[in-house]
N, C-alpha and C. Protein backbone atom coordinates (compact mmCIF):
# COMPACT_ATOMS: atom_id res chain seq x y z
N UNK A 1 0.82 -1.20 0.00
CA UNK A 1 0.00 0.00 0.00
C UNK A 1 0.86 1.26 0.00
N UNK A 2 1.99 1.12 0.54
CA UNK A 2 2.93 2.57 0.66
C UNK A 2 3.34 2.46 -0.63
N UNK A 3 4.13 1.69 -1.28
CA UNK A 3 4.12 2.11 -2.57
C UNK A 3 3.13 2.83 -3.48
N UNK A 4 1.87 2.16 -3.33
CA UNK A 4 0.95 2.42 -4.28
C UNK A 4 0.72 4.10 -3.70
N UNK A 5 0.66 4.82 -2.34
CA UNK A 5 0.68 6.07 -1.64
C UNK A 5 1.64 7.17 -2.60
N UNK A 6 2.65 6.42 -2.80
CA UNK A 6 3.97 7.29 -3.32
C UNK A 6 3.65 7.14 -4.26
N UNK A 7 3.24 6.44 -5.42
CA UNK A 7 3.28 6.66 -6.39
C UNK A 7 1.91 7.67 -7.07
N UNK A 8 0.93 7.65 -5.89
CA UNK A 8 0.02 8.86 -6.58
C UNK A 8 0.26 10.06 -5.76
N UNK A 9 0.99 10.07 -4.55
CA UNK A 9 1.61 11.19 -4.71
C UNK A 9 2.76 12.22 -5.52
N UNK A 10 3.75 11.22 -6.28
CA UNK A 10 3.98 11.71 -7.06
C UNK A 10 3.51 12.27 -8.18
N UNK A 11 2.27 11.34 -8.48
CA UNK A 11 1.65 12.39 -10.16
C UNK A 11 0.50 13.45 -9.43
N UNK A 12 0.95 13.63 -8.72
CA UNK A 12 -0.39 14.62 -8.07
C UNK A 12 0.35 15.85 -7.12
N UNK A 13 1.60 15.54 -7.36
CA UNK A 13 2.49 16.47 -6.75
C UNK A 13 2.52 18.30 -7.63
N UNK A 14 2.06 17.97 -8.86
CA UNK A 14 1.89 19.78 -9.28
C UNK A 14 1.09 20.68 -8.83
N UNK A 15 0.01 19.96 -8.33
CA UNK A 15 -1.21 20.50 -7.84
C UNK A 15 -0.79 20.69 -6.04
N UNK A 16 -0.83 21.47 -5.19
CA UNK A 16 -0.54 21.96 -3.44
C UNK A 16 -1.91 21.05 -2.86
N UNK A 17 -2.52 21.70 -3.37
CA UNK A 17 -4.30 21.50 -3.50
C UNK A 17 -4.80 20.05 -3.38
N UNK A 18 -4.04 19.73 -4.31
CA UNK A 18 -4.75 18.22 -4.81
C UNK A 18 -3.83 17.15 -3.81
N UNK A 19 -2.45 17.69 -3.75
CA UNK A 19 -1.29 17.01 -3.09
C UNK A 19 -2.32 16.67 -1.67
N UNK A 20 -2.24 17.69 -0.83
CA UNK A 20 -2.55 17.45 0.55
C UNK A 20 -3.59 16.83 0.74
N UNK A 21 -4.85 17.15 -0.33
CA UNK A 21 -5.72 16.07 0.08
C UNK A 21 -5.44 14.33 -0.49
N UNK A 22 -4.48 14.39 -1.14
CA UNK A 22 -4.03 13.04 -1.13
C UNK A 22 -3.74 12.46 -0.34
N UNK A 23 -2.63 13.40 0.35
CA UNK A 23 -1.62 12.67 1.25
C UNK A 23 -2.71 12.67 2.60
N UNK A 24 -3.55 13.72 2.97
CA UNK A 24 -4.52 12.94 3.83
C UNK A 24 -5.72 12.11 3.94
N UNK A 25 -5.69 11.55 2.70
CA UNK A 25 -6.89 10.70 2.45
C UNK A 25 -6.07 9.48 2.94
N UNK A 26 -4.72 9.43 2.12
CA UNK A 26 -4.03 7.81 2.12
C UNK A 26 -3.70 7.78 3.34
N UNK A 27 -3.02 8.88 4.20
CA UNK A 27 -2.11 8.35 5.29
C UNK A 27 -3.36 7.61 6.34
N UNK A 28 -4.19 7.48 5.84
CA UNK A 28 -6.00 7.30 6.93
C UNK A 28 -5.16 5.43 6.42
N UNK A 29 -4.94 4.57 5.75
CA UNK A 29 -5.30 3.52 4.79
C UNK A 29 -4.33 3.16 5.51
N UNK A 30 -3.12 3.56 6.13
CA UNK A 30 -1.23 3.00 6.52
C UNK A 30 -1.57 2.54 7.68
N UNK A 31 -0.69 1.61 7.94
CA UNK A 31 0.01 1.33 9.45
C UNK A 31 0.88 2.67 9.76
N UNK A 32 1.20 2.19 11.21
CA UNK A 32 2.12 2.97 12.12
C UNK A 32 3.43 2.98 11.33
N UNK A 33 3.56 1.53 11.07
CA UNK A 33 4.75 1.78 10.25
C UNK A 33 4.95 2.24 9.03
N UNK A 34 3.98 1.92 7.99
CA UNK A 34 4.35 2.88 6.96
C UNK A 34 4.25 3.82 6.98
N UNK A 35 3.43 4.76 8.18
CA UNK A 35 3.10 6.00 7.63
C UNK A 35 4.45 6.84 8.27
N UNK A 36 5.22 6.14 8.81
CA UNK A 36 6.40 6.84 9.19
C UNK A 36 7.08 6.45 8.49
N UNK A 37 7.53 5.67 7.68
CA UNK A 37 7.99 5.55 6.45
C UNK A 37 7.95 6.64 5.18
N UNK A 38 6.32 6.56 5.43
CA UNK A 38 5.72 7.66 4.16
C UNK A 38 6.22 9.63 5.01
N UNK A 39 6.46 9.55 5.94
CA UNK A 39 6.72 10.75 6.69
C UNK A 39 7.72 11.12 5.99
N UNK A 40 8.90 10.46 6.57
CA UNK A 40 10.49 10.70 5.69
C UNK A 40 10.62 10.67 4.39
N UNK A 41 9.75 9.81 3.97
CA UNK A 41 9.98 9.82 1.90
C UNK A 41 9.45 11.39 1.77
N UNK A 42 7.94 11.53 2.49
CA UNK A 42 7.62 13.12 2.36
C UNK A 42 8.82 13.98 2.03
N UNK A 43 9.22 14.03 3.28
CA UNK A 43 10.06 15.01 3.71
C UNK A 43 11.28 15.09 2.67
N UNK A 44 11.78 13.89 2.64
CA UNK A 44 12.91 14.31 1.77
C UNK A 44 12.72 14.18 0.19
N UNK A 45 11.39 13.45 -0.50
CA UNK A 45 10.99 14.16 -1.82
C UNK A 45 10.26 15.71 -1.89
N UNK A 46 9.59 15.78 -1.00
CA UNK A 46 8.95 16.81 -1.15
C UNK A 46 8.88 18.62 -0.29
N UNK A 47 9.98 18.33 0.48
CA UNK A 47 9.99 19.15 1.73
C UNK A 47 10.58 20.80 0.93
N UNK A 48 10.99 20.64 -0.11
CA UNK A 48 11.34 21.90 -0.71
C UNK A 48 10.27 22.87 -1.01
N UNK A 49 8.93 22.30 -1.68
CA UNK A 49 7.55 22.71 -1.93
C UNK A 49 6.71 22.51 -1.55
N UNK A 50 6.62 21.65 -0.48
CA UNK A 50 5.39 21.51 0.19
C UNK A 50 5.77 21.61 1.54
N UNK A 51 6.38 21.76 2.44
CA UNK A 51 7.36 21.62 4.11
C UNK A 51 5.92 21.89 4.94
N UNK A 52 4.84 23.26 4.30
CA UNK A 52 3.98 23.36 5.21
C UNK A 52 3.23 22.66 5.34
N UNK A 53 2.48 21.92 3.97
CA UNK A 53 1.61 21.18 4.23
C UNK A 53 2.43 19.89 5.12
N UNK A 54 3.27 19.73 4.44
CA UNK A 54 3.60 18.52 5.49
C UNK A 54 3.81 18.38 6.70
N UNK A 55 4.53 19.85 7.26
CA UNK A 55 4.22 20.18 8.77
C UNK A 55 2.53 20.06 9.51
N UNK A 56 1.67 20.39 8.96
CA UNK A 56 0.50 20.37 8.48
C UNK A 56 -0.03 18.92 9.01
N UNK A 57 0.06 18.40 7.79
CA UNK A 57 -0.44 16.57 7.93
C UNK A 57 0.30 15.76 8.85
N UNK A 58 1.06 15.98 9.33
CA UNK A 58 2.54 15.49 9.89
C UNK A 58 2.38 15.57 10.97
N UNK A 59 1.95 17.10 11.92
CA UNK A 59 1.84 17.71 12.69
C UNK A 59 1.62 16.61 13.83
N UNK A 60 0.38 16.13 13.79
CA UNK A 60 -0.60 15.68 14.88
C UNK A 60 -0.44 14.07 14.86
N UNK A 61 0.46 13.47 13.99
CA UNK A 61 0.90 12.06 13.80
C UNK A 61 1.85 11.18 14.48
N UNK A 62 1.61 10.88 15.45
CA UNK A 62 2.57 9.84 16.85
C UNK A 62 2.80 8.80 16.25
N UNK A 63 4.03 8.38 16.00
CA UNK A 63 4.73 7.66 15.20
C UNK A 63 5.37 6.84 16.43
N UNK A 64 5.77 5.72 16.40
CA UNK A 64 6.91 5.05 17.54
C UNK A 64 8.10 5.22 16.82
């Protein structure tokens, strides 16, 4: 499932708009563990153009 996450976040990455409600529809679908997985891939594909939203979605997410 994390793959399949990343990979429509990538084609949906031009859109801010469209991005964040992606990334919070899917991160609902993850385990604990992927979604901290999917945290760091965030961060380091996307943290140049999106940092807020991801601070954002990120924010309120207790990870072990």
């Amino acid at each position: 499932m994390l793959e399949y996450v990343k990979l429509i976040l990538d084609k949906v990455s031009f859109d801010s708009g469209l991005f964040e409600k992606e990334l919070r529809k899917n991160m609902r679908l993850l385990l604990d563990t992927e979604l901290e997985m999917l945290r760091d891939w965030c961060y380091t594909r996307f943290a140049d153009a999106y940092n807020p939203i991801l601070d954002k979605a990120f924010g309120n997410v207790l990870v072990a």
